[in-house]
N, C-alpha and C. Protein backbone atom coordinates (compact mmCIF):
# COMPACT_ATOMS: atom_id res chain seq x y z
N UNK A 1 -15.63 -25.58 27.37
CA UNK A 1 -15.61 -24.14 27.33
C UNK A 1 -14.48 -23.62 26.45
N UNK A 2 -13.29 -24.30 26.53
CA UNK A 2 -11.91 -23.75 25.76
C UNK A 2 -12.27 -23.93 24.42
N UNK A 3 -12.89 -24.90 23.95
CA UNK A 3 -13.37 -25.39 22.49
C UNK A 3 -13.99 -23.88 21.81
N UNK A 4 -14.93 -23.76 22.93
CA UNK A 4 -15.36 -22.45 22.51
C UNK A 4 -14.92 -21.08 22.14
N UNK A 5 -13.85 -20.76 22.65
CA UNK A 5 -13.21 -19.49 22.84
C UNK A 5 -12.71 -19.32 21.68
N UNK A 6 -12.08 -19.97 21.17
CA UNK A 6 -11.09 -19.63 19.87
C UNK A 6 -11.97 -19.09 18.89
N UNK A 7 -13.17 -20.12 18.60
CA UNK A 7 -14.32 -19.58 17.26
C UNK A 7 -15.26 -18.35 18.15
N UNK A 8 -14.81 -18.21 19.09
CA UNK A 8 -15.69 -17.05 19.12
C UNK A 8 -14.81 -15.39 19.37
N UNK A 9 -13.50 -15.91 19.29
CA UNK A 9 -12.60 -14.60 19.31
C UNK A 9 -12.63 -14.03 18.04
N UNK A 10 -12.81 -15.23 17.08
CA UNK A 10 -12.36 -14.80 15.82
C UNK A 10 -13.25 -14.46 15.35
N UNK A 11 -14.95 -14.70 15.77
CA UNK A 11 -16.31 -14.24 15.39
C UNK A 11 -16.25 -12.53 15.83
N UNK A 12 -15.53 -12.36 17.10
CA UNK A 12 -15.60 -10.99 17.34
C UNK A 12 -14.80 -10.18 17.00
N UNK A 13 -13.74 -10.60 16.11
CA UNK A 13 -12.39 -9.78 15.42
C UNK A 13 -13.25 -9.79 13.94
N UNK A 14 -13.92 -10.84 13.28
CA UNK A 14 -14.34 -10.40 12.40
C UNK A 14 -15.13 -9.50 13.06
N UNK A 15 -16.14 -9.47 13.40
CA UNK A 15 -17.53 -8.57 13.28
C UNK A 15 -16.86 -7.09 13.51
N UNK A 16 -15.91 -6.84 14.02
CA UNK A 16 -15.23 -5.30 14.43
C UNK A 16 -14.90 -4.82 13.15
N UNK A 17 -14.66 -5.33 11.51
CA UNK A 17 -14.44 -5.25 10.36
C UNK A 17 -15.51 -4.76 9.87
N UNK A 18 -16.76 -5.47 10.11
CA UNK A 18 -17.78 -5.34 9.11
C UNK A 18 -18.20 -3.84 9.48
N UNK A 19 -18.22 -3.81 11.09
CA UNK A 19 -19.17 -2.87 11.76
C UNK A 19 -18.74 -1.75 11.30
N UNK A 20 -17.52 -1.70 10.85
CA UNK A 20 -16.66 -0.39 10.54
C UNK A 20 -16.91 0.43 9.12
N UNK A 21 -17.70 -0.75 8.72
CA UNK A 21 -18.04 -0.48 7.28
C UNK A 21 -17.29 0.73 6.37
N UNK A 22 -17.79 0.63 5.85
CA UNK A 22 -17.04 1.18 4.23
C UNK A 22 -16.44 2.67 4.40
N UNK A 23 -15.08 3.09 3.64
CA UNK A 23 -15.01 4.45 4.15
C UNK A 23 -15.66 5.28 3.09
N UNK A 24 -15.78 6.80 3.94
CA UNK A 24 -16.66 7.88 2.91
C UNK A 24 -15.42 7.97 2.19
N UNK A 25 -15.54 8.55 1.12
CA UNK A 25 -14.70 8.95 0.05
C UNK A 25 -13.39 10.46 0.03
N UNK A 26 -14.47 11.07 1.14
CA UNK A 26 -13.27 12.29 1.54
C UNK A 26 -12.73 11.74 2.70
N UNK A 27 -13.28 11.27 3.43
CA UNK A 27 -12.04 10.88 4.63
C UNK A 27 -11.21 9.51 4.39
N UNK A 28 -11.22 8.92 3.14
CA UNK A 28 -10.21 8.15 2.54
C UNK A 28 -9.07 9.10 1.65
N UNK A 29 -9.56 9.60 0.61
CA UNK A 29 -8.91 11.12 0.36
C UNK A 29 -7.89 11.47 1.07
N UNK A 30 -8.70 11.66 1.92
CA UNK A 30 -7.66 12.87 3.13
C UNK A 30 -6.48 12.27 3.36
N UNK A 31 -6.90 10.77 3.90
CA UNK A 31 -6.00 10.15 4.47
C UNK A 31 -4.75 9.48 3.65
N UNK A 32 -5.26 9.54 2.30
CA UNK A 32 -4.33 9.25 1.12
C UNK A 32 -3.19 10.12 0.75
N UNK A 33 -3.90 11.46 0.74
CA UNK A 33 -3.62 12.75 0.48
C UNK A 33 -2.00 12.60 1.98
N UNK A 34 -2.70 12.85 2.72
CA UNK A 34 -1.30 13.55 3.88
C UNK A 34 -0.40 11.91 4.14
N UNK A 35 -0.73 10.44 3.57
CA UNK A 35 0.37 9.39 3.55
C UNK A 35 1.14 9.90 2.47
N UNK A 36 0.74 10.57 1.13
CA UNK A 36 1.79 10.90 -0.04
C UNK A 36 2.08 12.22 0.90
N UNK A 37 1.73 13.16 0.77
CA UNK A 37 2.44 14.16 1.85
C UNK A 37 3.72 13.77 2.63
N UNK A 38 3.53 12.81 3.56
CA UNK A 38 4.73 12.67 4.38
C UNK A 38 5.42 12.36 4.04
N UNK A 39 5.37 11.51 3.00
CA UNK A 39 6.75 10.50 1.86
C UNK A 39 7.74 11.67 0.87
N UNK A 40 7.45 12.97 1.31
CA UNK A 40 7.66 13.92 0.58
C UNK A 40 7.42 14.09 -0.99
N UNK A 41 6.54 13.87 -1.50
CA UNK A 41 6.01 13.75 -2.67
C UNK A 41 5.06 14.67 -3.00
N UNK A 42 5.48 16.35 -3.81
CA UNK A 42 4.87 17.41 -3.48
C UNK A 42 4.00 17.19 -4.66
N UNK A 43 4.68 17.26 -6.40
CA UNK A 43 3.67 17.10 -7.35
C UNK A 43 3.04 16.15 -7.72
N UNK A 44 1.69 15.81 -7.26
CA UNK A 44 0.50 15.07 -7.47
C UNK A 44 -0.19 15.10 -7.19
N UNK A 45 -1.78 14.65 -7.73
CA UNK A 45 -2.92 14.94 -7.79
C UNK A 45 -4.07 13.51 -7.38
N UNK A 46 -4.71 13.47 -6.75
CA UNK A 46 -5.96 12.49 -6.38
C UNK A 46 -6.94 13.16 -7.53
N UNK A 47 -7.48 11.90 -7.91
CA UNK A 47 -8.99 12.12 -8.15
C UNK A 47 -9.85 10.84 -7.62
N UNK A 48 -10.91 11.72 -7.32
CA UNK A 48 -12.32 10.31 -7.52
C UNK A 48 -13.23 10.49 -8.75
N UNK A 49 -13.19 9.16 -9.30
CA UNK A 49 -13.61 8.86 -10.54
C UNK A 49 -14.66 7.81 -10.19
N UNK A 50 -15.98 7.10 -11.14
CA UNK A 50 -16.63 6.41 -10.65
C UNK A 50 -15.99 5.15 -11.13
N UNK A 51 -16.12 4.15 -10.77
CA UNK A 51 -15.45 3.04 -11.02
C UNK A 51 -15.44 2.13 -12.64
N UNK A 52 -16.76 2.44 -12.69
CA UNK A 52 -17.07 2.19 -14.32
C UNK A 52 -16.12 3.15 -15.49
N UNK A 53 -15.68 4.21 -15.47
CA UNK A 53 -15.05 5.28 -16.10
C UNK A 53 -13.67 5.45 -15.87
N UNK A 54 -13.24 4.70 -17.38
CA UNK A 54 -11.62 4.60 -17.63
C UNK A 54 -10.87 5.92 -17.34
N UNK A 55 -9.36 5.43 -16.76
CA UNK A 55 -8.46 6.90 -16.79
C UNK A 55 -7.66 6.12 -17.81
N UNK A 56 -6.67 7.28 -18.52
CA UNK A 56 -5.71 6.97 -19.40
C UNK A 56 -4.37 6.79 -18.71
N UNK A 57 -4.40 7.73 -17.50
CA UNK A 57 -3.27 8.10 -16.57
C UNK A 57 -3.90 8.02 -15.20
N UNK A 58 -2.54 7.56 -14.44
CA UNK A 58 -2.53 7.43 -13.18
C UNK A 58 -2.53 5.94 -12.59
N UNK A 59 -2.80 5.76 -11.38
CA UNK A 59 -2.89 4.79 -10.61
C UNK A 59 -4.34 4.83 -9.76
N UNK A 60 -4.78 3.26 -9.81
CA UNK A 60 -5.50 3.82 -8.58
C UNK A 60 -5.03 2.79 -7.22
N UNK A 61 -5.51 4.04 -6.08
CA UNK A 61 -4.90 3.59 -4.72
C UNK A 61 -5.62 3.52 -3.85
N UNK A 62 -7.10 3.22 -4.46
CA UNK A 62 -8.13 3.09 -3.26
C UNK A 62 -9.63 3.34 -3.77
N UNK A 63 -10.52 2.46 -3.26
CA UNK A 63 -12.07 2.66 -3.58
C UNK A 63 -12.54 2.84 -2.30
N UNK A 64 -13.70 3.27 -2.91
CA UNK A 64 -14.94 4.01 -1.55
C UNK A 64 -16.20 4.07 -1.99
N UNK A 65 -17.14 4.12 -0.92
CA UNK A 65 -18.63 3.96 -1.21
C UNK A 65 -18.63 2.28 -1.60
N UNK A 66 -18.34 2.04 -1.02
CA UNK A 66 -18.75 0.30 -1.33
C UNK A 66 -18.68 -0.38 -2.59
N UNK A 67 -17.17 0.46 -3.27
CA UNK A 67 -15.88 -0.06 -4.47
C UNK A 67 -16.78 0.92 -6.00
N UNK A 68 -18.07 1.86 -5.46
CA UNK A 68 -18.35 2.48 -6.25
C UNK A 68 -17.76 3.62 -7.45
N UNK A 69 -16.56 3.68 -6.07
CA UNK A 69 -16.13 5.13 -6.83
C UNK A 69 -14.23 4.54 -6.77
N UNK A 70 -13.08 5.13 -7.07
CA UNK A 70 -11.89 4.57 -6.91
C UNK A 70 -11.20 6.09 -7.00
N UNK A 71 -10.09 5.91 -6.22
CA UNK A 71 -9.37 7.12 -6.13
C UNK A 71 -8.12 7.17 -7.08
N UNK A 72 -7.73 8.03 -7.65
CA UNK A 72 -6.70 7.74 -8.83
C UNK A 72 -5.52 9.00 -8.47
N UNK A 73 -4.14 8.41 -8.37
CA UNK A 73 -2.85 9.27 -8.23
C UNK A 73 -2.47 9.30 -9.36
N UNK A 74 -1.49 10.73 -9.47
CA UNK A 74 -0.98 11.09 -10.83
C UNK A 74 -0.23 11.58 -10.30
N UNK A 75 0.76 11.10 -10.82
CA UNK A 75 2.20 12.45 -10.13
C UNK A 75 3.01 13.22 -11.18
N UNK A 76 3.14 14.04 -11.38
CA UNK A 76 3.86 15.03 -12.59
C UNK A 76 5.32 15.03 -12.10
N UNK A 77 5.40 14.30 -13.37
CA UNK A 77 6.99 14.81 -13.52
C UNK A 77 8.03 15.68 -13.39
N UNK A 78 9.09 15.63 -12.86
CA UNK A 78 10.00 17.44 -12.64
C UNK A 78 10.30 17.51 -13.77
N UNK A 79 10.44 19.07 -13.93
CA UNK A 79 10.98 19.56 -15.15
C UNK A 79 12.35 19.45 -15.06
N UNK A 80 12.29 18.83 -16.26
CA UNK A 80 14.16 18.61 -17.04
C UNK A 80 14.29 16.65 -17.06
N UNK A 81 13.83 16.02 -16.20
CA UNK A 81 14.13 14.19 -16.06
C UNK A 81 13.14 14.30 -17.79
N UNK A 82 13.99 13.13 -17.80
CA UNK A 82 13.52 12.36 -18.74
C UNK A 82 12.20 11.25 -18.46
């Protein structure tokens, strides 16, 4: 019986992953959105872009729709830094 337990804890820690499936794209957003928020980081911008379609600028910090689409940060510089 003990043989058993271990491969089947880990059968049910995976499957709690899958079931959760993919996030929507605004409630990844969101949640992107108010983690830069709290870090106090006022000027910057999210976009969702489709994944195929280059940015020149930014970062990206997250895909959605099942890696269809990718979310991209840009943060503007203060005036006067170099």
């Amino acid at each position: 019986m003990r043989k058993y337990l271990i491969p089947l804890l880990l059968f049910i820690i995976s499957m709690q992953s899958v079931a959760a499936g993919p996030k929507d794209c605004t409630e990844l957003f969101n949640e992107i959105s108010d983690k830069i928020s709290k870090n106090g980081v006022i000027d910057y911008s999210l976009y969702v872009w489709p994944v195929e379609q280059t940015t020149t600028t930014g970062e990206v910090v997250g895909t959605c729709e099942n890696g269809t689409k990718k979310i991209v940060y840009h943060k503007f510089p203060l005036f006067g830094t170099p």
